[in-house]
C-alpha atoms as a PDB file:
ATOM      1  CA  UNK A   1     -28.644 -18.207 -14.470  1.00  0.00           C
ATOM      2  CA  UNK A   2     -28.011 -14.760 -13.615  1.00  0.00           C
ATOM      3  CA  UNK A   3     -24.081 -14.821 -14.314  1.00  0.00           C
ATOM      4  CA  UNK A   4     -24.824 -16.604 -17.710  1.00  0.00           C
ATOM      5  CA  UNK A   5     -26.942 -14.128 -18.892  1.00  0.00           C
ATOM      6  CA  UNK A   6     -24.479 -11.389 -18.091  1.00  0.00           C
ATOM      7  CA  UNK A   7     -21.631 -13.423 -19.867  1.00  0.00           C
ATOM      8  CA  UNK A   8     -24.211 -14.002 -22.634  1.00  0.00           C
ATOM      9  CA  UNK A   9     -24.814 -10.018 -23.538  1.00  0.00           C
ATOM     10  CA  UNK A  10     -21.257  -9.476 -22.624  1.00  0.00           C
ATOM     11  CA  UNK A  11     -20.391 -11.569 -25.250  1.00  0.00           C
ATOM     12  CA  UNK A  12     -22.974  -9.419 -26.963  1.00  0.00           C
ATOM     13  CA  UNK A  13     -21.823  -5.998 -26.879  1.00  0.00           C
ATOM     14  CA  UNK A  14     -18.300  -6.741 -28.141  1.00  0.00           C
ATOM     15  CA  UNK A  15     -20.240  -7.110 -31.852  1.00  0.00           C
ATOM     16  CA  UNK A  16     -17.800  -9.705 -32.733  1.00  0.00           C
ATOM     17  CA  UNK A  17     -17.674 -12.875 -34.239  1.00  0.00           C
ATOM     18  CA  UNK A  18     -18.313 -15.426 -32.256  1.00  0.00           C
ATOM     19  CA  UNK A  19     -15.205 -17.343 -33.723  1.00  0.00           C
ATOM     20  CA  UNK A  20     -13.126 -14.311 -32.916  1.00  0.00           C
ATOM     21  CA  UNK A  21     -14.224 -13.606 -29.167  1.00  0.00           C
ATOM     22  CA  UNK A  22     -11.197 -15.122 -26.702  1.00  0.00           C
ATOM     23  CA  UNK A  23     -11.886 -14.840 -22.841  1.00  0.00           C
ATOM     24  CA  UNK A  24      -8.896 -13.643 -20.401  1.00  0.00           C
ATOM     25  CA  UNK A  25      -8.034 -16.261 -17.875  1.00  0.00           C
ATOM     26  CA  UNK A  26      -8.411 -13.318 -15.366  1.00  0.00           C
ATOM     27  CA  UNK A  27     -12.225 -13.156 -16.627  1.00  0.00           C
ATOM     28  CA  UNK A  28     -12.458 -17.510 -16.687  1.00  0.00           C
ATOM     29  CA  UNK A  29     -11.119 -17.604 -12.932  1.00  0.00           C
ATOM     30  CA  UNK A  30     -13.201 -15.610 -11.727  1.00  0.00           C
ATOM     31  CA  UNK A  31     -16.588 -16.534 -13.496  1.00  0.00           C
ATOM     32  CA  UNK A  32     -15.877 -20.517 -12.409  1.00  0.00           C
ATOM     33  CA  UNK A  33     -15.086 -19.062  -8.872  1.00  0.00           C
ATOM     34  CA  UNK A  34     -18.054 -16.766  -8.415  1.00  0.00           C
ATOM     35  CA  UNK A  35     -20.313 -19.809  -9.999  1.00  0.00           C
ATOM     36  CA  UNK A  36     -18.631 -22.050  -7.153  1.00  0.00           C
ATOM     37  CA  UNK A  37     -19.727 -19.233  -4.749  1.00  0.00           C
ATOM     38  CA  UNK A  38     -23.059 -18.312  -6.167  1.00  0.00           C
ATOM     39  CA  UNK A  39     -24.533 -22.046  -4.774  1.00  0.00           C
ATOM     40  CA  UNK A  40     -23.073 -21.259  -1.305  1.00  0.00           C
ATOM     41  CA  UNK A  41     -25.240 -18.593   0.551  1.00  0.00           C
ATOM     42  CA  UNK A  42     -23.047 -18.596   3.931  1.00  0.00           C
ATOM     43  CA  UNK A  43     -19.925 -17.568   1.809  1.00  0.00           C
ATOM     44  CA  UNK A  44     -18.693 -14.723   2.845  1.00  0.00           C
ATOM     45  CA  UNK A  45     -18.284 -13.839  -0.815  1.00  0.00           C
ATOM     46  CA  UNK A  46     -21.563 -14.527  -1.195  1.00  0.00           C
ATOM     47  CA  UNK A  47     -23.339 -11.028  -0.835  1.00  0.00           C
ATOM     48  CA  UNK A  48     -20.970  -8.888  -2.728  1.00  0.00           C
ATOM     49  CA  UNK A  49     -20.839 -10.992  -5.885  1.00  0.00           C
ATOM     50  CA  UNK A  50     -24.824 -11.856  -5.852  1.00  0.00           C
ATOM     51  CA  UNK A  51     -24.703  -7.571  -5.571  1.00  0.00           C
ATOM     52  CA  UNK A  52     -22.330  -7.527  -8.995  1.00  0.00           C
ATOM     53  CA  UNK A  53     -24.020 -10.421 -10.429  1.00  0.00           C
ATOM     54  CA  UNK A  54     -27.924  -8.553 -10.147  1.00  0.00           C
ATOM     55  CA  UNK A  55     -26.272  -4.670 -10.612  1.00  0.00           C
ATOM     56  CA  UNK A  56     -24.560  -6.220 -14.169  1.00  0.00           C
ATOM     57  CA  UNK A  57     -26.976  -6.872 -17.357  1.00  0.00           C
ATOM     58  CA  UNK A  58     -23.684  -7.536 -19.038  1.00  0.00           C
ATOM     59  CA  UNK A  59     -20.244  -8.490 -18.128  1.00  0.00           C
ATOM     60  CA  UNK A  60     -17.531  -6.418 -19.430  1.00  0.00           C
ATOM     61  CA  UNK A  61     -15.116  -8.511 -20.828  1.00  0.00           C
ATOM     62  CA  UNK A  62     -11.903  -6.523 -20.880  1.00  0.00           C
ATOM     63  CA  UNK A  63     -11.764  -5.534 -17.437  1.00  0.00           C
ATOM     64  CA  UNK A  64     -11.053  -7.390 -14.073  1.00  0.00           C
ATOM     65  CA  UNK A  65     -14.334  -7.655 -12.180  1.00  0.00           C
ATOM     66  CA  UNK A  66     -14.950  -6.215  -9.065  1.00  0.00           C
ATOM     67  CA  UNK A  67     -11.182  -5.552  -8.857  1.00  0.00           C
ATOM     68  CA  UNK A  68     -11.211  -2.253  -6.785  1.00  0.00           C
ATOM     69  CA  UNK A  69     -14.639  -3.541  -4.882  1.00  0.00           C
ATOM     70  CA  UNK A  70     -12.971  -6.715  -3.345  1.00  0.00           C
ATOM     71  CA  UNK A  71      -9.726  -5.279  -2.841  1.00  0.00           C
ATOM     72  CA  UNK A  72     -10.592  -1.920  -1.185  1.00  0.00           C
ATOM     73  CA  UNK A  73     -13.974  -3.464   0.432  1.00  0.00           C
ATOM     74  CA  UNK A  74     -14.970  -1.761   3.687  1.00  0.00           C
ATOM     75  CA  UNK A  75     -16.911  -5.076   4.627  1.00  0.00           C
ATOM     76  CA  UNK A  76     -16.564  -6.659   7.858  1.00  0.00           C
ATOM     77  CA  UNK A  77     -14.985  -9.918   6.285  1.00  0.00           C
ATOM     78  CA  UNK A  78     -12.448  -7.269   4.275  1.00  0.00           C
ATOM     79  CA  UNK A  79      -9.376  -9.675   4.250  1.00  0.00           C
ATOM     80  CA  UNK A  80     -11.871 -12.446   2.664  1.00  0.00           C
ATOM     81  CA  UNK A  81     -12.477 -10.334   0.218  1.00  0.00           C
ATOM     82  CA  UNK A  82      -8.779  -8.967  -0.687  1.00  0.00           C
ATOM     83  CA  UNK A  83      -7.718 -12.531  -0.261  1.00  0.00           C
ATOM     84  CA  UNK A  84     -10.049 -13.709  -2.852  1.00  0.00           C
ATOM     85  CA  UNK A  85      -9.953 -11.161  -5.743  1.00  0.00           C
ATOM     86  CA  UNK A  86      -5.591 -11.229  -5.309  1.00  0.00           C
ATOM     87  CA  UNK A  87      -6.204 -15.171  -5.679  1.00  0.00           C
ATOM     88  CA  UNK A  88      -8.389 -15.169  -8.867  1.00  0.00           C
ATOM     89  CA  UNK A  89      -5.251 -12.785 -10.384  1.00  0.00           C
ATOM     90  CA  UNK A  90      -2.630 -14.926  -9.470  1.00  0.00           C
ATOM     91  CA  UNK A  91      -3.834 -17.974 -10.867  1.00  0.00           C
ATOM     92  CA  UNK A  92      -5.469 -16.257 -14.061  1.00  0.00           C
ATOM     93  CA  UNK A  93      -2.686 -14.668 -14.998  1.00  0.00           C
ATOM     94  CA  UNK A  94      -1.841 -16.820 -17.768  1.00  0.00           C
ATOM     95  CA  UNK A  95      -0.713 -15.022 -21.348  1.00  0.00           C
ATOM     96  CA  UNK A  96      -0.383 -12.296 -23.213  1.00  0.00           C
ATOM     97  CA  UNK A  97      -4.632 -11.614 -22.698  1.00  0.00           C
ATOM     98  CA  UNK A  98      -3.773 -11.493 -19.384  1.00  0.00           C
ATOM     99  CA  UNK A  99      -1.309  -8.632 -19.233  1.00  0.00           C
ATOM    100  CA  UNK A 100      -2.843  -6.630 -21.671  1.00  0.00           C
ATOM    101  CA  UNK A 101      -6.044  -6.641 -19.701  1.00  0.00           C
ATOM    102  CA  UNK A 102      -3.916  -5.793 -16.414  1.00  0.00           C
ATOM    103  CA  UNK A 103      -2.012  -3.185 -17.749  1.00  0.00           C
ATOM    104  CA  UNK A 104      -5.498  -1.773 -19.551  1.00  0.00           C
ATOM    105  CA  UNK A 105      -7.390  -1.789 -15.332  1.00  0.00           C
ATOM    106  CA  UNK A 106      -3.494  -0.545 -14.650  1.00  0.00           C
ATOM    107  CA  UNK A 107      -3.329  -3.539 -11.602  1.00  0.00           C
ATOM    108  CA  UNK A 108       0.459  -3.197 -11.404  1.00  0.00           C
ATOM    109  CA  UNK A 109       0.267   0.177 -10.362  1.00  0.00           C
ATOM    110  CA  UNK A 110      -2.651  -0.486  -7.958  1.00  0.00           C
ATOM    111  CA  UNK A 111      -0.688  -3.595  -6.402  1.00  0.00           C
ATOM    112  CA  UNK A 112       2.598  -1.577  -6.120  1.00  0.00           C
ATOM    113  CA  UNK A 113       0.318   1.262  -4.402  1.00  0.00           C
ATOM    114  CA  UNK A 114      -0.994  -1.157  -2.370  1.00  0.00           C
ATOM    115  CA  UNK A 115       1.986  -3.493  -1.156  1.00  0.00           C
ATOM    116  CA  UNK A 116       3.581  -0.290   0.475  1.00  0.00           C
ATOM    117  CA  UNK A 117       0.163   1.117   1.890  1.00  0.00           C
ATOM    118  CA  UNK A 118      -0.060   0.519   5.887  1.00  0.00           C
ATOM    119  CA  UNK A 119      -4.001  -1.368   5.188  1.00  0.00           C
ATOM    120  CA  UNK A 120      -1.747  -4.036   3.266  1.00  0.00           C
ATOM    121  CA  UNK A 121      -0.858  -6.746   6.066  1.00  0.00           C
ATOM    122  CA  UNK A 122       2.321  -9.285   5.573  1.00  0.00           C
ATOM    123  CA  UNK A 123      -0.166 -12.471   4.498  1.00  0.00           C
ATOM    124  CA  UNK A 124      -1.771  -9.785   1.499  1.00  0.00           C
ATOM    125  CA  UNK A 125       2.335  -9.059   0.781  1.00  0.00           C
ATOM    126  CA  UNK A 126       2.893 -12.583   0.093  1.00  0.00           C
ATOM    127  CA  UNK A 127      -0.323 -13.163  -1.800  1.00  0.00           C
END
């Protein structure tokens, strides 16, 4: 209930129409992923997005969540993590949406930063 609330006054605070409002695919992937998640307490996903999901009255739709959280996480299941979020941008990448919303959290530059940074190992590389 929690993550449809904070879709709900994310949708909200962009004081749009409703007709007009268009979701990323970045922001689709990774709401139907952390809703897969969400039912599965032993994930080790689990704890960091029911943290973003409680810390978030409302979602901000023009972003990537949790981008620089899951990717630079200091948690114990780090690679999980990094895995994960590099997953969700792969296959959300879609369109047009999609760019301009990675260009506007400037994830090229943070991917290119981190491909040649020594915490990047070669199965993050390939992802």
């Amino acid at each position: 209930m929690r993550l449809i609330d904070a879709l709900r006054n994310g949708v909200f605070s962009l004081k749009c129409q409703l007709k007009d409002i268009r979701l990323s695919c970045l922001m689709t992937t990774f709401l139907a992923r952390t809703s897969l998640i969400a039912t599965q307490p032993l994930h080790p996903l689990y704890s960091p997005l029911h943290t973003f999901l409680m810390a978030k009255t409302a979602l901000d739709l023009n972003t990537i969540p949790e981008l620089l959280q899951l990717l630079h996480s200091s948690h114990v299941e780090h690679n999980a993590h990094r895995y994960w979020i590099l997953e969700n941008i792969r296959d959300g990448m879609k369109g047009d949406n999609d760019v301009n919303v990675a260009l506007k959290c400037m994830l090229f530059k943070i991917l290119l930063d981190f491909h040649t940074c020594v915490l990047s190992d070669a199965k993050t590389k390939v992802s």
